[in-house]
N, C-alpha and C. Protein backbone atom coordinates (compact mmCIF):
# COMPACT_ATOMS: atom_id res chain seq x y z
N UNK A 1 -7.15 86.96 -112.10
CA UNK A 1 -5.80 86.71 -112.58
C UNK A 1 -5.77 85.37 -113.30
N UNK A 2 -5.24 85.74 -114.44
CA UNK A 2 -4.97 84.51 -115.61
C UNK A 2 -4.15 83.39 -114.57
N UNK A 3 -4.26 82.52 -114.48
CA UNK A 3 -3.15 81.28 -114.31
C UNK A 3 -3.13 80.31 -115.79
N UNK A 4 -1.72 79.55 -115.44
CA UNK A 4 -1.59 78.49 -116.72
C UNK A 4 -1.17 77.64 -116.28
N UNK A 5 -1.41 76.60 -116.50
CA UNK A 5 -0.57 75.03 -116.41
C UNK A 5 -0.40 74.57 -117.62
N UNK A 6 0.91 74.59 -117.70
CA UNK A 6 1.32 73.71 -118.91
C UNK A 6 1.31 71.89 -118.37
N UNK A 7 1.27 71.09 -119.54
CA UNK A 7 1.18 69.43 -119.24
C UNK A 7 2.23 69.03 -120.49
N UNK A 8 2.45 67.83 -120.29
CA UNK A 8 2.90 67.06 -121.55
C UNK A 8 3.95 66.84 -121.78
N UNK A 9 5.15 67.66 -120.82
CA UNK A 9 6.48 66.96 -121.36
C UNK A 9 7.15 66.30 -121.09
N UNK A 10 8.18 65.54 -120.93
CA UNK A 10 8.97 64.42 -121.05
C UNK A 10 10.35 63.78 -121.68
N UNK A 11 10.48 62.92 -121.44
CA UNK A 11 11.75 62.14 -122.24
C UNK A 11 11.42 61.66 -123.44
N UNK A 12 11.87 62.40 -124.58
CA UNK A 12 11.56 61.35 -125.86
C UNK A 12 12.79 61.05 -126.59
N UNK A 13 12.74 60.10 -127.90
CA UNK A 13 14.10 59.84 -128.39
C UNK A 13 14.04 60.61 -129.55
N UNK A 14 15.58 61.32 -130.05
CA UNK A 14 15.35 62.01 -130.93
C UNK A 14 14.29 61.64 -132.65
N UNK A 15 13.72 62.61 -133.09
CA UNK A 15 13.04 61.78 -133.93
C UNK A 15 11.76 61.93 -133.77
N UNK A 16 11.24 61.69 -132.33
CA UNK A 16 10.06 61.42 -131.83
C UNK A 16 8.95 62.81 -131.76
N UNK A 17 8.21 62.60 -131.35
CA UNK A 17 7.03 63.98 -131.09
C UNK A 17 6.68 63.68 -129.63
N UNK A 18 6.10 65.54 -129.20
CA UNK A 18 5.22 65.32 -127.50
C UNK A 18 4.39 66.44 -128.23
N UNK A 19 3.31 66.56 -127.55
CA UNK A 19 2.46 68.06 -127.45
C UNK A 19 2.56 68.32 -126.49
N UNK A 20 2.32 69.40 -126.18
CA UNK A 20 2.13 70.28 -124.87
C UNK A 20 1.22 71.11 -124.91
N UNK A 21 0.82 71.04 -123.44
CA UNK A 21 -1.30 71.60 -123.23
C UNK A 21 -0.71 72.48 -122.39
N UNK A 22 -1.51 74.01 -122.36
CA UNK A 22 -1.13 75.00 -121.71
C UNK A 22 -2.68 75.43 -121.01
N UNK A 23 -3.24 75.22 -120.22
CA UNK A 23 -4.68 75.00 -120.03
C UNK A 23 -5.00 76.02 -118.88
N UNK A 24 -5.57 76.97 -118.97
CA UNK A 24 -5.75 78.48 -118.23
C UNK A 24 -6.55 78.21 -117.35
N UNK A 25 -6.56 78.76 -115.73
CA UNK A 25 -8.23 79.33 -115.48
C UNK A 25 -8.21 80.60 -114.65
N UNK A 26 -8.99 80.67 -114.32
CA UNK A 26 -9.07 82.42 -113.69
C UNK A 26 -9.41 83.31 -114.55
N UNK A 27 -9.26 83.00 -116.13
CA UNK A 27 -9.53 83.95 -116.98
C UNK A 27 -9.61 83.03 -118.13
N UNK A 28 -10.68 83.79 -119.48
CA UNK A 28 -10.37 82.79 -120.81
C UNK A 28 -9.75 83.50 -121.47
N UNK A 29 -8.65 82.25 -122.38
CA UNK A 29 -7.78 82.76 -123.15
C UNK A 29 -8.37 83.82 -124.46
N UNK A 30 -9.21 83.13 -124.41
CA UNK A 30 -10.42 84.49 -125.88
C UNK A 30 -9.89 85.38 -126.11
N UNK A 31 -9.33 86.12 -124.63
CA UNK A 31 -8.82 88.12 -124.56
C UNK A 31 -7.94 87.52 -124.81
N UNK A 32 -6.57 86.54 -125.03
CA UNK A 32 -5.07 86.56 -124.64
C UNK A 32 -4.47 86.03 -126.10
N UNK A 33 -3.61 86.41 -126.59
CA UNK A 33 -2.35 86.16 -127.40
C UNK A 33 -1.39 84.99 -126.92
N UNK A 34 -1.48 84.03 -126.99
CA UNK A 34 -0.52 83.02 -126.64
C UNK A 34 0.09 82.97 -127.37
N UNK A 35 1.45 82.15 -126.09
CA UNK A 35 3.17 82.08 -126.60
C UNK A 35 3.78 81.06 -125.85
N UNK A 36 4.51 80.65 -126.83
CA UNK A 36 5.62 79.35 -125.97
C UNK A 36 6.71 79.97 -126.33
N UNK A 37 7.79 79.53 -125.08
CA UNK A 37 8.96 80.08 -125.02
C UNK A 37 9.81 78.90 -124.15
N UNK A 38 11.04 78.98 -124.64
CA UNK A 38 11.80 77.65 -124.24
C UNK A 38 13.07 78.17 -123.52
N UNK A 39 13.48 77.69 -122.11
CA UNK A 39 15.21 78.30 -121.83
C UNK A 39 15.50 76.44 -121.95
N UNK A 40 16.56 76.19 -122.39
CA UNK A 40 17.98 75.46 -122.09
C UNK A 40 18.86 75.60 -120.79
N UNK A 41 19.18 74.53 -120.22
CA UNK A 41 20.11 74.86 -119.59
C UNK A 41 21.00 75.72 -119.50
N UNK A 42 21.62 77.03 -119.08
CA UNK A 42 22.53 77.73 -119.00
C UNK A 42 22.45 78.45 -120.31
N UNK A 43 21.16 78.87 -120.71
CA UNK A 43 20.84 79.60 -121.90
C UNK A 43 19.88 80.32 -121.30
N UNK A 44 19.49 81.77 -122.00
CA UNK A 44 18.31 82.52 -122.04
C UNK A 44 17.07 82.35 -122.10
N UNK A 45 15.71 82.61 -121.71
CA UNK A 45 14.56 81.91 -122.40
C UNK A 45 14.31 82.66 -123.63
N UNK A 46 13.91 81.52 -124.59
CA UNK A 46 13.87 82.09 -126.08
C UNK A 46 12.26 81.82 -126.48
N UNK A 47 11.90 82.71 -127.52
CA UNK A 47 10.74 82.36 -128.42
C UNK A 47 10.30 81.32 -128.91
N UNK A 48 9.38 80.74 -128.69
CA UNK A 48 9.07 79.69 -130.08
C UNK A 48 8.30 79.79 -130.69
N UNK A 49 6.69 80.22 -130.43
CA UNK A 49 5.60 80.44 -130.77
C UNK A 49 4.68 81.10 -130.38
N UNK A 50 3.90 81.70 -131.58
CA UNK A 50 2.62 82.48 -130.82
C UNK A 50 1.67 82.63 -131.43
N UNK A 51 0.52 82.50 -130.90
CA UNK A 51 -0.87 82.85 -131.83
C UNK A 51 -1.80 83.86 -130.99
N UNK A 52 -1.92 84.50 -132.05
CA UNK A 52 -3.07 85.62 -131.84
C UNK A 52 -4.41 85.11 -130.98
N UNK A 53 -4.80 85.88 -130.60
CA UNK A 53 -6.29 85.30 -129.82
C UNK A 53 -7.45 84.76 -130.75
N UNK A 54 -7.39 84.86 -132.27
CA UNK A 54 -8.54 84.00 -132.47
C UNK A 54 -7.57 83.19 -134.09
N UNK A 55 -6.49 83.10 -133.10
CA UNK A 55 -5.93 81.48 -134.09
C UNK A 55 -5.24 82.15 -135.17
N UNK A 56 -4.98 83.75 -135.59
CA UNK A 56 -4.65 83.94 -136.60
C UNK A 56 -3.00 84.66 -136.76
N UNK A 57 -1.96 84.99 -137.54
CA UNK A 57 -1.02 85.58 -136.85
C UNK A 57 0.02 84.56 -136.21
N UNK A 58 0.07 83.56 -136.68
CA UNK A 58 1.17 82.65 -136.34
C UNK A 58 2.65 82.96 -136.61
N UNK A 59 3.16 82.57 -135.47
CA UNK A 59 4.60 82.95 -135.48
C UNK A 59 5.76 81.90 -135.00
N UNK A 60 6.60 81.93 -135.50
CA UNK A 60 7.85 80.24 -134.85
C UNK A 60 9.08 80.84 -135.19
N UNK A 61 9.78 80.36 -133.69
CA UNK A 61 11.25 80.88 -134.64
C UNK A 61 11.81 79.72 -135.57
N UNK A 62 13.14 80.63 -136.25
CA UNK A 62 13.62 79.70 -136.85
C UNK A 62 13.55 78.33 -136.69
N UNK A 63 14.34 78.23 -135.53
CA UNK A 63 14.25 76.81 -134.68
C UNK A 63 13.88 75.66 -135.32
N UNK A 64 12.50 75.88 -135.42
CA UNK A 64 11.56 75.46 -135.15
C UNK A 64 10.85 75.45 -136.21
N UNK A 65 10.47 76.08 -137.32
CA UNK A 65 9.38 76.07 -138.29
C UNK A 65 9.51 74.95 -138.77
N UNK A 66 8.34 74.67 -139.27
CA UNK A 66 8.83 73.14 -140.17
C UNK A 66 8.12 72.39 -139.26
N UNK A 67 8.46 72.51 -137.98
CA UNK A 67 8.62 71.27 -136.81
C UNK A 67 7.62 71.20 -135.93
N UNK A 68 7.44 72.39 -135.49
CA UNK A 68 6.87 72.37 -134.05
C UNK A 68 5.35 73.25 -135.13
N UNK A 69 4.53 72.99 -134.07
CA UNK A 69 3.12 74.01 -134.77
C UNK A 69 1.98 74.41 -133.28
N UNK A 70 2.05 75.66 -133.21
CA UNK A 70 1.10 75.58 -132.33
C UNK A 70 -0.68 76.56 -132.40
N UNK A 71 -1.07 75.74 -131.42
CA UNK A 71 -2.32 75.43 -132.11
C UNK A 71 -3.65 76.41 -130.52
N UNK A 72 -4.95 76.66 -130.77
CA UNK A 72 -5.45 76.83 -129.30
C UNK A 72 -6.81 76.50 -130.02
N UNK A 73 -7.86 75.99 -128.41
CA UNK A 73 -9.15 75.93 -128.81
C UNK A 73 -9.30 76.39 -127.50
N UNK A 74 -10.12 77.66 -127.96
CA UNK A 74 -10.61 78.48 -126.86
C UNK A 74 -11.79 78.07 -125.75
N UNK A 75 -12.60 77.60 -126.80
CA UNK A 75 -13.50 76.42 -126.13
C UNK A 75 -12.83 75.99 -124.95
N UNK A 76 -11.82 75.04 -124.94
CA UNK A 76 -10.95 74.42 -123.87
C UNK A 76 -10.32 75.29 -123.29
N UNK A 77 -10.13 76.46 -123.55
CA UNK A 77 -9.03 77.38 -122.44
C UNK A 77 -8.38 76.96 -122.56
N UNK A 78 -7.36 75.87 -123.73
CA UNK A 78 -6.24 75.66 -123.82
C UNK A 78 -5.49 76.15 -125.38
N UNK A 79 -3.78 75.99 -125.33
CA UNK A 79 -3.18 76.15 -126.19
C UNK A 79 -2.40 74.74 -126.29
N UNK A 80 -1.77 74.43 -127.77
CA UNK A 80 -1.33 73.62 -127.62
C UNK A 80 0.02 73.96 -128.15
N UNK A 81 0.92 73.10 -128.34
CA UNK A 81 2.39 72.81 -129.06
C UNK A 81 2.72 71.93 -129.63
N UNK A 82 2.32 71.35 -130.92
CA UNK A 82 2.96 69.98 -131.40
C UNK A 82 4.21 70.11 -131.63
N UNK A 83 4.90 69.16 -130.87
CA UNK A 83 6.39 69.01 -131.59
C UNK A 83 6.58 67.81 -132.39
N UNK A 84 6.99 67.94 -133.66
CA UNK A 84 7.48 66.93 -134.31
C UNK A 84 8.93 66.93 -134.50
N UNK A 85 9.34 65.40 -134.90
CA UNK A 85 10.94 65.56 -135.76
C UNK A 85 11.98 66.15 -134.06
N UNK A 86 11.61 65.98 -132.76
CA UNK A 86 12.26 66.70 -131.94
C UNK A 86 13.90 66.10 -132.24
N UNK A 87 14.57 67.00 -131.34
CA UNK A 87 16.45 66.81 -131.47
C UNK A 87 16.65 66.98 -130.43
N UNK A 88 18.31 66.90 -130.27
CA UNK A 88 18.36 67.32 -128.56
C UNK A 88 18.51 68.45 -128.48
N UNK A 89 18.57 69.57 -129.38
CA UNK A 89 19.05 70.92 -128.76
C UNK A 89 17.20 71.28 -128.44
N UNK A 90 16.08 70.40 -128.86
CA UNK A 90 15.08 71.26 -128.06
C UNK A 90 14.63 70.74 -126.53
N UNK A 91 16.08 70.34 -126.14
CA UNK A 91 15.88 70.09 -124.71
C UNK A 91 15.81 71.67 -123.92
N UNK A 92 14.62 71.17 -123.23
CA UNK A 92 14.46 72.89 -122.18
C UNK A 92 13.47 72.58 -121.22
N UNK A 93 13.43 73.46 -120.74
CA UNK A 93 12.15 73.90 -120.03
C UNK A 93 10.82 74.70 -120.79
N UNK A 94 10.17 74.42 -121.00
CA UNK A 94 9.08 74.93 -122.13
C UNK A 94 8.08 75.66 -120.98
N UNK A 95 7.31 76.99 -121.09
CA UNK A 95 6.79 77.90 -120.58
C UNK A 95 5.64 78.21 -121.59
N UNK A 96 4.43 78.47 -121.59
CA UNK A 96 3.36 78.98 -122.03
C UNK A 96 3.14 80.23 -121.27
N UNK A 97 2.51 81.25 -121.88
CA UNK A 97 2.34 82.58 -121.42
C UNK A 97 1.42 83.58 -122.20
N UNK A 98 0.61 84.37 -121.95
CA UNK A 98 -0.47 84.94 -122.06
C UNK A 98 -0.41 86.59 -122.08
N UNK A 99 -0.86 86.82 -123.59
CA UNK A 99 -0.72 88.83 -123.34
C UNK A 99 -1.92 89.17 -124.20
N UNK A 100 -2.15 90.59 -123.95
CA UNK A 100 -2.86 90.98 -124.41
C UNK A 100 -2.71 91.87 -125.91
N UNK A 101 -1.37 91.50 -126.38
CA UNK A 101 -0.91 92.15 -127.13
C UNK A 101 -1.57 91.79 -128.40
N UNK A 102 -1.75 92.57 -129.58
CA UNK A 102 -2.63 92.13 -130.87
C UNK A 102 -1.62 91.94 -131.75
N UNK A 103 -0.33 92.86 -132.30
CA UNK A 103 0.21 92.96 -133.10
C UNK A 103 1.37 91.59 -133.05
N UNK A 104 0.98 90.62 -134.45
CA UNK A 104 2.10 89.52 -134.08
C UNK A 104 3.46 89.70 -133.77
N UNK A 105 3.77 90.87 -134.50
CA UNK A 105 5.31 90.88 -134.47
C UNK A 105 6.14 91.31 -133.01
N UNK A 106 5.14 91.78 -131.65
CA UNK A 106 5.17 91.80 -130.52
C UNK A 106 5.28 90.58 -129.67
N UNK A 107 4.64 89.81 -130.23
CA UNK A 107 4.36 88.56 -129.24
C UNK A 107 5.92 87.98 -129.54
N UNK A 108 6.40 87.85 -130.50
CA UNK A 108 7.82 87.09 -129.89
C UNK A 108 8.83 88.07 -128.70
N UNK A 109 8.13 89.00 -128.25
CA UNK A 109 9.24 89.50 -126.79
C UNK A 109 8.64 88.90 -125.73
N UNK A 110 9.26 88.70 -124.78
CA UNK A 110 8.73 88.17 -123.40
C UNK A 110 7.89 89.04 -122.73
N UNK A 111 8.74 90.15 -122.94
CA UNK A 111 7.85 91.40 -122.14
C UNK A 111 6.44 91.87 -122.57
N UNK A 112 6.03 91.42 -123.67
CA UNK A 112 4.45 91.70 -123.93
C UNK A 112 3.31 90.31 -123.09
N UNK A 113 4.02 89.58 -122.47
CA UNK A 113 3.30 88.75 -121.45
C UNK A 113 3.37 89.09 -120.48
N UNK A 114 1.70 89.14 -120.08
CA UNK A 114 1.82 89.35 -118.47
C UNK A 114 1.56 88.28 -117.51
N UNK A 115 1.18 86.96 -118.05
CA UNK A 115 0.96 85.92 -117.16
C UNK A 115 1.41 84.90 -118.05
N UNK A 116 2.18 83.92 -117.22
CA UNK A 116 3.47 82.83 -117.18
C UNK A 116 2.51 81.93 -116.50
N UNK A 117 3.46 80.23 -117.33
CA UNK A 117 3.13 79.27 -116.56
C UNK A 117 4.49 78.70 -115.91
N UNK A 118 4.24 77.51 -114.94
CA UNK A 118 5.47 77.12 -114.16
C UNK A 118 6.48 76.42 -115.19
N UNK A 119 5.89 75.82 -116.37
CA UNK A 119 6.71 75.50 -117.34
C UNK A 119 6.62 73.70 -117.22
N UNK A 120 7.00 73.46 -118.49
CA UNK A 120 7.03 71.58 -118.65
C UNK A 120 8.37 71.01 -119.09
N UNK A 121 9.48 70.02 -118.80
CA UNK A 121 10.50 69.75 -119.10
C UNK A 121 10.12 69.10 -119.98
N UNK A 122 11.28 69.38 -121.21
CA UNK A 122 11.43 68.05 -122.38
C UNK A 122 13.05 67.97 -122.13
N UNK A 123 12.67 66.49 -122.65
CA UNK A 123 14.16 66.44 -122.82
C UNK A 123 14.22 65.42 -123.80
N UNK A 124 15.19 65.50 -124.88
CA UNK A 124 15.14 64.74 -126.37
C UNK A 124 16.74 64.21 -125.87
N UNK A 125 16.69 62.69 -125.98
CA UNK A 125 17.67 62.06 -125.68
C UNK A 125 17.58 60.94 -126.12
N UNK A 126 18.71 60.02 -126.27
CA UNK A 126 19.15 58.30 -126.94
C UNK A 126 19.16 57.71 -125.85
């Protein structure tokens, strides 16, 4: 069984950048489709990103393009998330998650992941 730990998030001021490391073991990400997905307080968890298992097939929501970019080196069993330019509405709880799904336009549903991480807080604040 896949596990994930996400790392990296925090308090920043708007403006600012964090990355976030989503770093697997029990399994390598090689087989897996990674995805970040963000809930808000008293909001839904939403999409942000996803890459195919060998880096190709990138996907961001609106949100986000422009801004955020995410990235994996399989080598490391990790994925990453650069955020740049953050604001406060990308205050959340940030989640990394793992499927086996190929087709990009799948990976932005939740339900094509079968293994979740516990998730990393950001919070973009003055």
């Amino acid at each position: 069984q896949v596990r994930l730990l996400e790392s990296g998030g925090g308090l920043v001021q708007p403006g600012n950048s964090l990355r976030l490391s989503c770093t697997a073991s029990g399994g390598a990400i090689s087989g897996y489709a990674m995805g970040w997905f963000r809930q808000a307080a008293g909001k839904e968890r939403e999409f942000v990103a996803a890459i195919r298992r060998d880096g190709s097939g990138i996907s961001y929501a609106d949100s986000v393009k422009g801004r955020f970019a995410i990235t994996r080196t399989n080598g490391k069993n990790t994925a990453y998330l650069q955020m740049d330019n953050l604001a406060a509405e990308d205050t959340a709880q940030y989640y990394c998650a793992a499927s086996r799904a190929i087709a990009s336009t799948s990976l932005q549903s939740e339900s094509v992941y079968a293994y979740w991480g516990q998730g990393t807080k950001v919070t973009v604040s003055s």
